[in-house]
C-alpha atoms as a PDB file:
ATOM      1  CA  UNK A   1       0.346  -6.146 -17.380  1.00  0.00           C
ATOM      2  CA  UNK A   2      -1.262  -3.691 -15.461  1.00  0.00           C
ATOM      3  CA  UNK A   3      -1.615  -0.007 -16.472  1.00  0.00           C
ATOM      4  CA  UNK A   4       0.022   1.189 -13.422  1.00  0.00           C
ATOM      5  CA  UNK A   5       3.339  -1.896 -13.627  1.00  0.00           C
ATOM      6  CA  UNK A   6       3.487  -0.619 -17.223  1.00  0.00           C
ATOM      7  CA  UNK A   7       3.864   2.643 -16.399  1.00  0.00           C
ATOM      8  CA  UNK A   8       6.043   2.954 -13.942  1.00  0.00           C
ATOM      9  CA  UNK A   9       8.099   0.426 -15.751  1.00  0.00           C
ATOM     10  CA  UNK A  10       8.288   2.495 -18.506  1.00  0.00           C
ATOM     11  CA  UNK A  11       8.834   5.715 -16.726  1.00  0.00           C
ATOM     12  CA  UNK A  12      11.700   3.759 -14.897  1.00  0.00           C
ATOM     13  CA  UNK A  13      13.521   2.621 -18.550  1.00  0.00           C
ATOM     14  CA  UNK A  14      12.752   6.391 -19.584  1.00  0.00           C
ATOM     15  CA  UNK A  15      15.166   7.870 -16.574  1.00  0.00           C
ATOM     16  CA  UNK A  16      17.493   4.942 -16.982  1.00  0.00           C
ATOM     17  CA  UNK A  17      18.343   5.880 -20.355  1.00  0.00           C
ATOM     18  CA  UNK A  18      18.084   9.833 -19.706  1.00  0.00           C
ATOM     19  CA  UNK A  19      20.477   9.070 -16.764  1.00  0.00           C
ATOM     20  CA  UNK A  20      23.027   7.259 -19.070  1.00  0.00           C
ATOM     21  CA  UNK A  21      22.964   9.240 -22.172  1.00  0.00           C
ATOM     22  CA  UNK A  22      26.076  10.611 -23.699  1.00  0.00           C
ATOM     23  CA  UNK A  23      25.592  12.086 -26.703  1.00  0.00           C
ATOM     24  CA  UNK A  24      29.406  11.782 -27.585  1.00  0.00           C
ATOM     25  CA  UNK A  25      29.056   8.542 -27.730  1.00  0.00           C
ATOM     26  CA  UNK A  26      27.864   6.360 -30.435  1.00  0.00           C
ATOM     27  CA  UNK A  27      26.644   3.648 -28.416  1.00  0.00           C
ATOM     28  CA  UNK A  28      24.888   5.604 -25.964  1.00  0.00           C
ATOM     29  CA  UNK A  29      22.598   7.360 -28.646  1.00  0.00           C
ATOM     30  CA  UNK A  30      21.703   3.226 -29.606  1.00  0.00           C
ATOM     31  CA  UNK A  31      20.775   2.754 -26.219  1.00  0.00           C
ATOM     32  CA  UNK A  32      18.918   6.139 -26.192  1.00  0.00           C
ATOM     33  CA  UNK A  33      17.245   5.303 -29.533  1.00  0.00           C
ATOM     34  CA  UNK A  34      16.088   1.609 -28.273  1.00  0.00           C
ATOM     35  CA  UNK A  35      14.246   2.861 -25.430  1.00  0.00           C
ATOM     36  CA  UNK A  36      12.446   5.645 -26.906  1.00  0.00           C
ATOM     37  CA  UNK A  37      11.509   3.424 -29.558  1.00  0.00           C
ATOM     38  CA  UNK A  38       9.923   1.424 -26.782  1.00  0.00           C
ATOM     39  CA  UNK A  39       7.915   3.654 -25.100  1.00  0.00           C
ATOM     40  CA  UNK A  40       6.626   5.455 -28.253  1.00  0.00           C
ATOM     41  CA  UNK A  41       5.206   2.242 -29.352  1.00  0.00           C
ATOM     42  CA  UNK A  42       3.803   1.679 -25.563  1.00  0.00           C
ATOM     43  CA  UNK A  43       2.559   5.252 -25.941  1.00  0.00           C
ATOM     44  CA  UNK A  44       1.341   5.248 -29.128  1.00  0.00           C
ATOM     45  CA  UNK A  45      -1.221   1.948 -28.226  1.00  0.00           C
ATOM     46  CA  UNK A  46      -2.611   3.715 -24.759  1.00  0.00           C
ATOM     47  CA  UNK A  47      -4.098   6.972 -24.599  1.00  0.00           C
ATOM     48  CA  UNK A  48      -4.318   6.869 -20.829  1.00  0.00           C
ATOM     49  CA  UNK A  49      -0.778   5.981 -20.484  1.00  0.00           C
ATOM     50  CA  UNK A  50      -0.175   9.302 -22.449  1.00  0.00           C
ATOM     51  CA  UNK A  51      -1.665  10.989 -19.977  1.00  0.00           C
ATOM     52  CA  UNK A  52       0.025   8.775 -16.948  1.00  0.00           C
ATOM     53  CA  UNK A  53       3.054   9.684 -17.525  1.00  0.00           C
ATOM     54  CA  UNK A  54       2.782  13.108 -18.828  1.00  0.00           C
ATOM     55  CA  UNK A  55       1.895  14.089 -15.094  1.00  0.00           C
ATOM     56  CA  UNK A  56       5.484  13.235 -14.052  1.00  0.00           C
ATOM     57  CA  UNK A  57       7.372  16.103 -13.669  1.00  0.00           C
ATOM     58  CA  UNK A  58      11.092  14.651 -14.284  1.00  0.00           C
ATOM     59  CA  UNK A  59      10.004  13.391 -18.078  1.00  0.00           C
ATOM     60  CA  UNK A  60       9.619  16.996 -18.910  1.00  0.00           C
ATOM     61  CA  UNK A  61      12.879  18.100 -17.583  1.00  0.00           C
ATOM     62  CA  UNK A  62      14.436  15.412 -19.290  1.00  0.00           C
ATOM     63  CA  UNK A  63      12.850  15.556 -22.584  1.00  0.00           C
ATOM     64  CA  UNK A  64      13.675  19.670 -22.785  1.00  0.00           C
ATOM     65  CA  UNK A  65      17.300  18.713 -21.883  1.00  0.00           C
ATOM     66  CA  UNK A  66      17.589  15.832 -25.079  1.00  0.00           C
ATOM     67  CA  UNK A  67      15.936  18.546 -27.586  1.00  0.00           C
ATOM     68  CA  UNK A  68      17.858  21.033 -26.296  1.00  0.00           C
ATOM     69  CA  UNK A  69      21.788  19.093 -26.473  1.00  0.00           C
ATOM     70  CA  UNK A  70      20.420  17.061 -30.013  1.00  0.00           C
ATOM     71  CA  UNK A  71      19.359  20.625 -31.302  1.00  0.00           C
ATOM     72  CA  UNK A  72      23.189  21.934 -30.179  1.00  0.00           C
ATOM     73  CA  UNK A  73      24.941  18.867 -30.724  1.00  0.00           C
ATOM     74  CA  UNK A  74      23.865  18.945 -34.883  1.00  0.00           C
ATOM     75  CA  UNK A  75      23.230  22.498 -34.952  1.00  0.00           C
ATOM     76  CA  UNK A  76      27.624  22.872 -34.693  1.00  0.00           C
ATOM     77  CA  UNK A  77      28.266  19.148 -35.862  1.00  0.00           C
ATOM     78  CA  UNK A  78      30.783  20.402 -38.887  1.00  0.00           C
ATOM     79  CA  UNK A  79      32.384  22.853 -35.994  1.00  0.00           C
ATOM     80  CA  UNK A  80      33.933  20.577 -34.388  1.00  0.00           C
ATOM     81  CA  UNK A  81      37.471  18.740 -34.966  1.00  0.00           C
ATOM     82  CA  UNK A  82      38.250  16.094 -37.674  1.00  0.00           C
ATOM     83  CA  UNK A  83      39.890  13.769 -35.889  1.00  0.00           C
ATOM     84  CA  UNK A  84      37.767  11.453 -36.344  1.00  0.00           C
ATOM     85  CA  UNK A  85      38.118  11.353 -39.680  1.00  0.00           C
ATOM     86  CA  UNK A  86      35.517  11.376 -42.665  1.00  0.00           C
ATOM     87  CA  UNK A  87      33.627   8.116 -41.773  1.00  0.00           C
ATOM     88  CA  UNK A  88      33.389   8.897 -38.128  1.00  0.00           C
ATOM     89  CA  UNK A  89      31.341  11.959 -38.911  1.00  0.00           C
ATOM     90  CA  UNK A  90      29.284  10.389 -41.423  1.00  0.00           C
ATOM     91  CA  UNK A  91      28.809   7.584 -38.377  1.00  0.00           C
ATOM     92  CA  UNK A  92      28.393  10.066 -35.872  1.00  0.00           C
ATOM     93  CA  UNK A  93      25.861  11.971 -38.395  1.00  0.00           C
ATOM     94  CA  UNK A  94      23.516   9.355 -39.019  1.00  0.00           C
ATOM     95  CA  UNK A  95      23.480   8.528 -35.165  1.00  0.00           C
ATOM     96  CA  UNK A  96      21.905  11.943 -34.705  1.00  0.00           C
ATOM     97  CA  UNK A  97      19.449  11.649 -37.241  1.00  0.00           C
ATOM     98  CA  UNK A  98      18.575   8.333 -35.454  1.00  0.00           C
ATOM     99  CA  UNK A  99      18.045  10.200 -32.041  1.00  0.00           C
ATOM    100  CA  UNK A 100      16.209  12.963 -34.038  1.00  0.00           C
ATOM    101  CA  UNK A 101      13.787  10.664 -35.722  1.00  0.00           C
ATOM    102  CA  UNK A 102      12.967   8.645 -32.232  1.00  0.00           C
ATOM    103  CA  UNK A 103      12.910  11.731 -30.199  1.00  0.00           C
ATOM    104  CA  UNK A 104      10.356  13.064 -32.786  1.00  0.00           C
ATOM    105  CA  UNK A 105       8.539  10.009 -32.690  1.00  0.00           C
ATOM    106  CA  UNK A 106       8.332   9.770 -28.946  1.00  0.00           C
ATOM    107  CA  UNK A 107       7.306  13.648 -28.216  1.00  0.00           C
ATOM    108  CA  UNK A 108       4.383  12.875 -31.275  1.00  0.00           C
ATOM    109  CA  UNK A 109       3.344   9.614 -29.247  1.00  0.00           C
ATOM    110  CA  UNK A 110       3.402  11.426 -25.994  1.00  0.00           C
ATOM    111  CA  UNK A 111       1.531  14.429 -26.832  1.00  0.00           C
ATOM    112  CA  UNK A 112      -0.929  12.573 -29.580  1.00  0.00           C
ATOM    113  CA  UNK A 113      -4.634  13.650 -27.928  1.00  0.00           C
ATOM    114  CA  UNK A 114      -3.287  14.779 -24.612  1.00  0.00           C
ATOM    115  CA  UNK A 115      -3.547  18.865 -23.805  1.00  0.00           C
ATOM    116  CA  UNK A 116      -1.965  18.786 -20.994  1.00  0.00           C
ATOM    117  CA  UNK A 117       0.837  17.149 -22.500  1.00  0.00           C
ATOM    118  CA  UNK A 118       0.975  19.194 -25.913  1.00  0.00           C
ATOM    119  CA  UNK A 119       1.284  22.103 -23.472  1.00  0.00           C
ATOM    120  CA  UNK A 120       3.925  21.282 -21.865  1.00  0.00           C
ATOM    121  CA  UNK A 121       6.109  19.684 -24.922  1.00  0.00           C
ATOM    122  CA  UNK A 122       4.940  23.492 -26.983  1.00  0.00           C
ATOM    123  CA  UNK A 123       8.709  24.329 -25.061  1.00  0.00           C
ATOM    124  CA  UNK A 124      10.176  22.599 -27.194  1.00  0.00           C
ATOM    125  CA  UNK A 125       8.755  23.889 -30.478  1.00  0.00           C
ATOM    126  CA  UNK A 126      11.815  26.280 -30.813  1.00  0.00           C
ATOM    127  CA  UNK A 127      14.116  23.788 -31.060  1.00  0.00           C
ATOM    128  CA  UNK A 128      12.275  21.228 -33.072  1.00  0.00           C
ATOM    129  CA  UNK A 129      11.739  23.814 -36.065  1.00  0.00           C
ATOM    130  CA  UNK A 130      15.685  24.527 -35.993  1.00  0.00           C
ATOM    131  CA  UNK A 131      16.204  21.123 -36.395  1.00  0.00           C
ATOM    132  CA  UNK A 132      13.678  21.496 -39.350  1.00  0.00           C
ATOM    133  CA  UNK A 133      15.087  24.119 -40.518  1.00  0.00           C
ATOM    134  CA  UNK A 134      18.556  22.788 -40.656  1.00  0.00           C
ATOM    135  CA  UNK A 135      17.588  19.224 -42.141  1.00  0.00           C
ATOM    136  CA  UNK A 136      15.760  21.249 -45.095  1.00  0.00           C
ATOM    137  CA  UNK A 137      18.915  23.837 -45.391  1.00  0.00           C
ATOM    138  CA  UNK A 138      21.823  20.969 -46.177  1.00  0.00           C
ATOM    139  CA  UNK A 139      21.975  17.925 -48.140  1.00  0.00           C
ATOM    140  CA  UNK A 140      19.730  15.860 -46.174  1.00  0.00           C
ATOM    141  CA  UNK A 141      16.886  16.156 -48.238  1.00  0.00           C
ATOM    142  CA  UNK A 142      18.704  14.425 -50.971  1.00  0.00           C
ATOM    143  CA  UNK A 143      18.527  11.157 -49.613  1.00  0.00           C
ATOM    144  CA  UNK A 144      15.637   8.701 -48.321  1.00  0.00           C
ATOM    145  CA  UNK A 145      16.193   8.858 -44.735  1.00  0.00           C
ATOM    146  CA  UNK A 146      16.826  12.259 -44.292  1.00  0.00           C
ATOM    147  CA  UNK A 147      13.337  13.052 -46.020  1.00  0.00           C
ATOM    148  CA  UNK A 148      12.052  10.098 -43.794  1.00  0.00           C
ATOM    149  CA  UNK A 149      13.323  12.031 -40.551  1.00  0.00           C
ATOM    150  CA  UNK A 150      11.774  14.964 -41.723  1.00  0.00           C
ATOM    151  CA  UNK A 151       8.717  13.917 -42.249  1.00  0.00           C
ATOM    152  CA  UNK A 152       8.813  12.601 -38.270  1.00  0.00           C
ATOM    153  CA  UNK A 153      10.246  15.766 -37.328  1.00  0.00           C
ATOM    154  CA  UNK A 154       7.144  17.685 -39.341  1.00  0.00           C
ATOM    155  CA  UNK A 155       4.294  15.280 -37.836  1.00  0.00           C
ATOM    156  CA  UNK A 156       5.691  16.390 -34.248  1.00  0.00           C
ATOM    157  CA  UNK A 157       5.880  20.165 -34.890  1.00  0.00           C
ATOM    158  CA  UNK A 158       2.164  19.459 -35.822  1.00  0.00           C
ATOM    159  CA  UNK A 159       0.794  17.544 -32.715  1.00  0.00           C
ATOM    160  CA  UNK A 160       1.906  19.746 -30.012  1.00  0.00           C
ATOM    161  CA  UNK A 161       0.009  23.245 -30.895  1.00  0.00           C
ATOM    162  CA  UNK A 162      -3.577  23.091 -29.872  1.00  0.00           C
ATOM    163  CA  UNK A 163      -3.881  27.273 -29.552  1.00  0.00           C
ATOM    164  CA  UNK A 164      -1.969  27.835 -32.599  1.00  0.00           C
ATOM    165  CA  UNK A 165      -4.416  29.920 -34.753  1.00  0.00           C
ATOM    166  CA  UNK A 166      -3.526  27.785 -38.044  1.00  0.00           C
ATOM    167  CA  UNK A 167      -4.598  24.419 -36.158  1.00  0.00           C
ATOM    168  CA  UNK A 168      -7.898  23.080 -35.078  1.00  0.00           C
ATOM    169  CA  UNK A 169      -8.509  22.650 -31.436  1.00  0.00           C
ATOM    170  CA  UNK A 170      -7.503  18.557 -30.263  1.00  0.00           C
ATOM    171  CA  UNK A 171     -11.592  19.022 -29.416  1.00  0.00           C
ATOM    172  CA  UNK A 172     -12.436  19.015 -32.981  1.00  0.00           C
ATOM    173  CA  UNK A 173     -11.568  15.853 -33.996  1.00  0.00           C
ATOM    174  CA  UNK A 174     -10.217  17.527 -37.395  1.00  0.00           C
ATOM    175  CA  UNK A 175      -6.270  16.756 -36.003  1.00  0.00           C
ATOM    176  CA  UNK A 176      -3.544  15.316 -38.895  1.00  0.00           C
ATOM    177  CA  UNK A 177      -3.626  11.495 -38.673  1.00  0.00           C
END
Protein backbone atom coordinates (compact mmCIF):
# COMPACT_ATOMS: atom_id res chain seq x y z
CA UNK A 1 0.00 0.00 0.00
CA UNK A 2 1.27 3.18 -0.76
CA UNK A 3 2.28 5.81 1.84
CA UNK A 4 0.00 8.33 0.47
CA UNK A 5 -3.44 5.41 0.03
CA UNK A 6 -2.44 4.62 3.63
CA UNK A 7 -2.68 7.80 4.74
CA UNK A 8 -5.41 9.23 3.56
CA UNK A 9 -7.14 6.02 4.33
CA UNK A 10 -6.33 6.34 7.67
CA UNK A 11 -7.00 9.98 8.04
CA UNK A 12 -10.45 9.11 6.40
CA UNK A 13 -11.30 6.13 9.30
CA UNK A 14 -9.87 8.85 11.84
CA UNK A 15 -12.85 11.54 10.88
CA UNK A 16 -15.27 8.71 10.39
CA UNK A 17 -15.04 7.70 13.85
CA UNK A 18 -14.55 11.42 15.27
CA UNK A 19 -17.73 12.17 13.21
CA UNK A 20 -19.72 9.29 14.89
CA UNK A 21 -18.58 9.37 18.39
CA UNK A 22 -20.98 9.57 21.24
CA UNK A 23 -19.52 9.29 24.28
CA UNK A 24 -22.95 8.36 25.95
CA UNK A 25 -22.93 5.54 24.31
CA UNK A 26 -21.27 2.34 25.02
CA UNK A 27 -20.96 1.15 21.65
CA UNK A 28 -19.76 4.19 20.15
CA UNK A 29 -16.64 4.41 22.55
CA UNK A 30 -15.96 0.44 20.94
CA UNK A 31 -16.07 1.85 17.69
CA UNK A 32 -13.94 4.85 18.86
CA UNK A 33 -11.50 2.50 20.64
CA UNK A 34 -11.15 0.07 17.39
CA UNK A 35 -10.05 2.72 15.19
CA UNK A 36 -7.62 4.42 17.28
CA UNK A 37 -6.23 1.20 18.01
CA UNK A 38 -5.70 1.03 14.28
CA UNK A 39 -4.01 3.91 13.47
CA UNK A 40 -1.71 3.88 16.56
CA UNK A 41 -0.40 0.65 15.39
CA UNK A 42 -0.17 2.22 11.63
CA UNK A 43 1.51 5.13 13.40
CA UNK A 44 3.56 3.54 15.61
CA UNK A 45 5.39 1.33 12.44
CA UNK A 46 5.95 4.72 10.14
CA UNK A 47 7.67 7.66 11.24
CA UNK A 48 6.82 9.55 8.08
CA UNK A 49 3.25 8.78 8.39
CA UNK A 50 3.58 10.55 11.85
CA UNK A 51 4.50 13.36 10.28
CA UNK A 52 1.80 12.95 7.20
CA UNK A 53 -0.83 13.26 9.02
CA UNK A 54 0.17 15.52 11.75
CA UNK A 55 0.08 18.34 8.97
CA UNK A 56 -3.73 17.96 8.75
CA UNK A 57 -5.33 20.50 10.46
CA UNK A 58 -8.86 18.74 11.31
CA UNK A 59 -6.90 15.75 13.41
CA UNK A 60 -5.91 18.41 15.81
CA UNK A 61 -9.28 19.86 16.26
CA UNK A 62 -10.58 16.60 16.72
CA UNK A 63 -8.13 15.09 18.99
CA UNK A 64 -8.42 18.45 21.50
CA UNK A 65 -12.23 17.90 21.35
CA UNK A 66 -11.93 13.77 22.53
CA UNK A 67 -9.36 14.86 25.46
CA UNK A 68 -11.28 17.55 26.26
CA UNK A 69 -15.20 15.59 26.56
CA UNK A 70 -13.12 12.09 27.98
CA UNK A 71 -11.37 14.51 30.53
CA UNK A 72 -15.19 16.00 31.42
CA UNK A 73 -17.04 13.01 30.80
CA UNK A 74 -14.85 10.97 33.89
CA UNK A 75 -13.84 13.99 35.57
CA UNK A 76 -18.07 14.20 36.85
CA UNK A 77 -18.76 10.39 36.07
CA UNK A 78 -20.18 9.74 39.89
CA UNK A 79 -22.25 13.25 39.28
CA UNK A 80 -24.42 12.06 37.28
CA UNK A 81 -27.84 10.00 37.84
CA UNK A 82 -28.11 6.29 38.90
CA UNK A 83 -30.43 5.15 36.75
CA UNK A 84 -28.52 3.06 35.31
CA UNK A 85 -27.94 1.22 38.05
CA UNK A 86 -24.63 -0.18 39.71
CA UNK A 87 -23.42 -2.38 36.77
CA UNK A 88 -24.13 0.19 34.15
CA UNK A 89 -21.62 2.51 35.75
CA UNK A 90 -19.13 -0.03 36.37
CA UNK A 91 -19.83 -0.80 32.34
CA UNK A 92 -19.86 2.64 31.46
CA UNK A 93 -16.53 3.09 33.73
CA UNK A 94 -14.41 0.66 32.21
CA UNK A 95 -15.54 1.97 28.66
CA UNK A 96 -13.79 5.20 29.58
CA UNK A 97 -10.77 3.77 30.75
CA UNK A 98 -10.80 1.92 27.36
CA UNK A 99 -11.04 5.32 25.40
CA UNK A 100 -8.43 6.73 27.89
CA UNK A 101 -5.90 4.03 27.36
CA UNK A 102 -6.31 4.17 23.27
CA UNK A 103 -6.48 7.86 23.19
CA UNK A 104 -3.18 7.79 25.21
CA UNK A 105 -1.81 5.34 23.04
CA UNK A 106 -2.68 7.10 19.83
CA UNK A 107 -1.48 10.84 20.93
CA UNK A 108 2.08 8.75 22.14
CA UNK A 109 2.15 7.08 18.53
CA UNK A 110 1.39 10.32 16.85
CA UNK A 111 3.73 12.54 18.52
CA UNK A 112 6.64 9.67 19.06
CA UNK A 113 9.84 11.65 17.19
CA UNK A 114 7.75 14.26 15.49
CA UNK A 115 8.21 18.18 16.85
CA UNK A 116 5.91 19.49 15.01
CA UNK A 117 3.48 17.15 16.21
CA UNK A 118 4.52 17.11 20.05
CA UNK A 119 3.86 20.84 19.66
CA UNK A 120 0.81 20.84 18.72
CA UNK A 121 -0.60 17.76 21.01
CA UNK A 122 1.50 20.00 24.28
CA UNK A 123 -2.54 21.50 24.26
CA UNK A 124 -3.53 18.84 25.53
CA UNK A 125 -1.12 18.31 28.42
CA UNK A 126 -3.69 20.00 30.82
CA UNK A 127 -6.09 17.62 30.42
CA UNK A 128 -4.05 14.49 30.19
CA UNK A 129 -2.42 15.17 33.77
CA UNK A 130 -6.13 15.60 35.24
CA UNK A 131 -6.88 12.46 33.97
CA UNK A 132 -3.61 11.38 35.80
CA UNK A 133 -4.35 12.93 38.51
CA UNK A 134 -7.76 11.53 38.95
CA UNK A 135 -6.81 7.77 38.04
CA UNK A 136 -4.02 8.06 40.93
CA UNK A 137 -6.67 9.94 43.42
CA UNK A 138 -9.54 6.92 43.44
CA UNK A 139 -9.47 3.30 43.51
CA UNK A 140 -8.10 2.69 40.20
CA UNK A 141 -4.78 2.02 41.19
CA UNK A 142 -5.94 -0.98 43.04
CA UNK A 143 -6.50 -3.04 40.22
CA UNK A 144 -4.37 -4.30 37.07
CA UNK A 145 -5.88 -2.33 34.42
CA UNK A 146 -6.24 0.76 35.99
CA UNK A 147 -2.34 0.73 36.76
CA UNK A 148 -2.06 -0.56 33.08
CA UNK A 149 -3.96 2.71 31.82
CA UNK A 150 -1.84 4.68 33.82
CA UNK A 151 1.11 3.68 32.81
CA UNK A 152 -0.23 4.63 28.95
CA UNK A 153 -1.52 7.74 30.23
CA UNK A 154 2.21 8.49 31.93
CA UNK A 155 4.25 7.39 28.64
CA UNK A 156 2.04 10.12 26.73
CA UNK A 157 2.45 12.99 29.23
CA UNK A 158 6.17 12.11 28.53
CA UNK A 159 6.41 12.17 24.64
CA UNK A 160 4.83 15.40 23.92
CA UNK A 161 7.27 18.02 25.86
CA UNK A 162 10.39 18.62 23.91
CA UNK A 163 11.04 22.37 25.70
CA UNK A 164 10.13 21.15 29.01
CA UNK A 165 13.29 21.94 31.10
CA UNK A 166 13.13 18.36 32.92
CA UNK A 167 13.26 16.54 29.36
CA UNK A 168 15.96 16.14 26.83
CA UNK A 169 15.49 17.70 23.49
CA UNK A 170 13.75 14.77 20.75
CA UNK A 171 17.47 15.83 19.10
CA UNK A 172 19.27 14.02 21.73
CA UNK A 173 18.38 10.75 21.18
CA UNK A 174 18.22 10.33 25.18
CA UNK A 175 13.98 10.18 24.82
CA UNK A 176 12.03 7.30 27.22
CA UNK A 177 11.63 4.16 25.06
Amino acid sequence: MSESFESSDLVAQWKQACTAFDISIGSSIASLVNALETIAKALAQDDQLRVHIGFVPSLWIDLRKLWRDLTRTQLTFWDGDDSEGEGGEESKNKDLRMMCASLAKFTRNLVAGVPHNQTRAFENEPDIRRLLHYHTSWTAMEDDEGRQLLFSIGLTSLRFAPSHPCRPSPSTGNEPP
